[in-house]
C-alpha atoms as a PDB file:
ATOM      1  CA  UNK A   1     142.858 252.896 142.672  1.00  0.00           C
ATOM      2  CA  UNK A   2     142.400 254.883 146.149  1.00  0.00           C
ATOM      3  CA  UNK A   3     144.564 253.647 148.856  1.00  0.00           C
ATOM      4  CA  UNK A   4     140.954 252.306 150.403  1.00  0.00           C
ATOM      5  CA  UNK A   5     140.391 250.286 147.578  1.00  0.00           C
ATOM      6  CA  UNK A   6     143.608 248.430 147.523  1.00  0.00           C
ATOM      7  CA  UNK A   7     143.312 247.533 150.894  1.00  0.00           C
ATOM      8  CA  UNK A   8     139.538 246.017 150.264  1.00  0.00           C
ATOM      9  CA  UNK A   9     141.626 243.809 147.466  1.00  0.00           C
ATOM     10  CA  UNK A  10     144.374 243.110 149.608  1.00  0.00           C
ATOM     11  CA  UNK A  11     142.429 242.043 152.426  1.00  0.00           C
ATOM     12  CA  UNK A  12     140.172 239.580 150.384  1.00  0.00           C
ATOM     13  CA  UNK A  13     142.953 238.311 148.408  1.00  0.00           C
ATOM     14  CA  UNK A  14     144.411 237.234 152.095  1.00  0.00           C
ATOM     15  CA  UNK A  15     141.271 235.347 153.232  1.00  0.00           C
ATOM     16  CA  UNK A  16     141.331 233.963 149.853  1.00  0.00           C
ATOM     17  CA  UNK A  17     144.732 232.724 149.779  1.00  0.00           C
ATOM     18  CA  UNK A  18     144.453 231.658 153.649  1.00  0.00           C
ATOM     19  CA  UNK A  19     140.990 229.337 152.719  1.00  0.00           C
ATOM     20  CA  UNK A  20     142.441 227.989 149.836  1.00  0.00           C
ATOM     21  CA  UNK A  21     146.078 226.836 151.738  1.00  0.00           C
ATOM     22  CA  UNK A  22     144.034 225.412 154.622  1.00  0.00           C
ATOM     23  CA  UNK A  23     142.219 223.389 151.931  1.00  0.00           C
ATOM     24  CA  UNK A  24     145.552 221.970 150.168  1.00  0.00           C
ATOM     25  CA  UNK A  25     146.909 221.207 153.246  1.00  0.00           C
ATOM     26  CA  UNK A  26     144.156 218.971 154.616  1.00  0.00           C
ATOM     27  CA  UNK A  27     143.873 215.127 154.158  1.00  0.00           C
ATOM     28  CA  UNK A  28     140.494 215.575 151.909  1.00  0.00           C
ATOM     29  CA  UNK A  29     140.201 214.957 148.686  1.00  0.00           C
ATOM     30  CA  UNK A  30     140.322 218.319 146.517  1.00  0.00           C
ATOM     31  CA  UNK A  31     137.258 219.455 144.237  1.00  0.00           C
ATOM     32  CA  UNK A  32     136.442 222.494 142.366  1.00  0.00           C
ATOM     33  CA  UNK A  33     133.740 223.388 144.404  1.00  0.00           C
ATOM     34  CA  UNK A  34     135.017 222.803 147.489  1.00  0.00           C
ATOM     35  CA  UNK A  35     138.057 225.127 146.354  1.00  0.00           C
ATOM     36  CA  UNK A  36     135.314 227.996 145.164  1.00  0.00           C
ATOM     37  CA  UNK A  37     133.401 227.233 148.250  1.00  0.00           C
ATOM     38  CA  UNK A  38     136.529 227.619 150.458  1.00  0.00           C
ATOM     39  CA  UNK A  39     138.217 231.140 148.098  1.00  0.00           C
ATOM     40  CA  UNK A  40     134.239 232.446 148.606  1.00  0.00           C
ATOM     41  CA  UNK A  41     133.879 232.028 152.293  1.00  0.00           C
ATOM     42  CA  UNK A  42     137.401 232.625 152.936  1.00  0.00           C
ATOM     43  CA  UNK A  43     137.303 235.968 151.366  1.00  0.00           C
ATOM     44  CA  UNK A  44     133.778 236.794 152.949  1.00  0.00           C
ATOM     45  CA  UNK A  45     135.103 236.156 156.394  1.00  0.00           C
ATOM     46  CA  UNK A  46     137.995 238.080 155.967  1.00  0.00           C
ATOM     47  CA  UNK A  47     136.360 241.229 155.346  1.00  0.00           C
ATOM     48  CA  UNK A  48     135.051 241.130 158.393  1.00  0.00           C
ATOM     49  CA  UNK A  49     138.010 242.802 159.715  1.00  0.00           C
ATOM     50  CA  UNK A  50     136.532 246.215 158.463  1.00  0.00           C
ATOM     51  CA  UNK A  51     134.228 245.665 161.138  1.00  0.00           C
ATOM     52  CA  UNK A  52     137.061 247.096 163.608  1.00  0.00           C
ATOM     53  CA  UNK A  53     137.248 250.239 161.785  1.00  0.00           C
ATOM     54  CA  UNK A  54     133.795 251.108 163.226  1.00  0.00           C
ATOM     55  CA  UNK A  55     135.472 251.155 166.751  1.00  0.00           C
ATOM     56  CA  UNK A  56     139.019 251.878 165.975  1.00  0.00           C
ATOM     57  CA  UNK A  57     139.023 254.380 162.700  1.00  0.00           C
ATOM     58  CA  UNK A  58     142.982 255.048 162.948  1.00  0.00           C
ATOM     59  CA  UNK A  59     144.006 251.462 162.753  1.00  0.00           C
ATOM     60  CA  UNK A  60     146.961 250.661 160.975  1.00  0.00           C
ATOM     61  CA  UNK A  61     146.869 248.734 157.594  1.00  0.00           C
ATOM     62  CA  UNK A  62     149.172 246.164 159.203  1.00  0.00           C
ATOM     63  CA  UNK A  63     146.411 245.512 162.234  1.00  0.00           C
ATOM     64  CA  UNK A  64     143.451 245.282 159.577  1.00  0.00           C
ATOM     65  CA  UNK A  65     145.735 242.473 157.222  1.00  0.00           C
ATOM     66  CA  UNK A  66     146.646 240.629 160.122  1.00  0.00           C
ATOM     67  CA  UNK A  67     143.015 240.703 161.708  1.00  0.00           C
ATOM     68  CA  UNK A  68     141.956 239.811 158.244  1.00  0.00           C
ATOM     69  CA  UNK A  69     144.192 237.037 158.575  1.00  0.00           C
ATOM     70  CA  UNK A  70     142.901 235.749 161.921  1.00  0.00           C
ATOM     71  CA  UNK A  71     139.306 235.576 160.566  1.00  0.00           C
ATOM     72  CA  UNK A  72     140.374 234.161 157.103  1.00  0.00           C
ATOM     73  CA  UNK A  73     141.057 231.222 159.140  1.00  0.00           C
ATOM     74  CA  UNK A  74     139.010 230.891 162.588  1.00  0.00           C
ATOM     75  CA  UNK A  75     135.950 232.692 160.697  1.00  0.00           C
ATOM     76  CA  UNK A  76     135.574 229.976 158.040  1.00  0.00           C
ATOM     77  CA  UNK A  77     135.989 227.290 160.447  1.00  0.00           C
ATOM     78  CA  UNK A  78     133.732 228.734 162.521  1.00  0.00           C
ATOM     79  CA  UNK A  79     131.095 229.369 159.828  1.00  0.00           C
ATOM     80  CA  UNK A  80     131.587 225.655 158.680  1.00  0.00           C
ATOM     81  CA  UNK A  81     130.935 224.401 162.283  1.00  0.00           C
ATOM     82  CA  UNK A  82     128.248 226.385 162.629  1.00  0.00           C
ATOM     83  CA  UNK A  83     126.531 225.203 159.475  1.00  0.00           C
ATOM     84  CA  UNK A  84     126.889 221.651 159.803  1.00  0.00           C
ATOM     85  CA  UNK A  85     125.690 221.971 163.415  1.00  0.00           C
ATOM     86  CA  UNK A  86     122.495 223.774 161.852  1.00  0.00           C
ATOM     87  CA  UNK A  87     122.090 221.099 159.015  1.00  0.00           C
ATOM     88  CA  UNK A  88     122.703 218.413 161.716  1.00  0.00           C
ATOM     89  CA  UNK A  89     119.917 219.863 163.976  1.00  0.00           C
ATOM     90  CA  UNK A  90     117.320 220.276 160.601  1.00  0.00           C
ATOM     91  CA  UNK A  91     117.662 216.655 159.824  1.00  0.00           C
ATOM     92  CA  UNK A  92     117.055 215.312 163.039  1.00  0.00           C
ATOM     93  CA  UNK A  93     120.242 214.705 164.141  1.00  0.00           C
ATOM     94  CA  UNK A  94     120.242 211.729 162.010  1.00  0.00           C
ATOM     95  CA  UNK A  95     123.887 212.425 160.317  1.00  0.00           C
ATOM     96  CA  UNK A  96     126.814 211.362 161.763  1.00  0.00           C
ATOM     97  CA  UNK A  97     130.016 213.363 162.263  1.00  0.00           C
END
């Protein structure tokens, strides 16, 4: 595997492991799809942080995990704000939150 490619797995396996210990540490009740739901976006957010490479190509690995890190965790509950505010707005603003 090219030192690229472990990077692209170590990177998702962070956002992965970041969504899925926010999740167990909340006060909600734990499903399996909220903890798919949660590993998906996570690990989709997370990648994000190759984003930075456009701007800054000689970034260190350790910058890139730790950014990945960041948005692992304010991306998805960004994402999840976002969405609910957009479902909220489609129904009328009927649901309460």
């Amino acid at each position: 595997m090219k030192v690229e490619d472990e990077l692209i797995v170590k990177v998702a396996l962070i956002g992965a492991l970041v969504a899925v210990g926010k999740l167990l540490a909340g006060s909600e009740p734990l499903s399996i799809r909220k903890v798919i739901g949660r590993t998906i976006l996570g690990s989709a957010s997370s990648m994000v942080a190759f984003s930075i490479l456009i701007h800054k190509p000689d970034l260190s690995e350790l910058a890139i995990v730790g950014l990945s890190s960041l948005l692992g965790i304010l991306g998805h509950s960004v994402i999840e704000y976002l969405a609910i505010k957009y479902l909220d707005k489609k129904a009328g603003g009927k649901n309460e939150r």
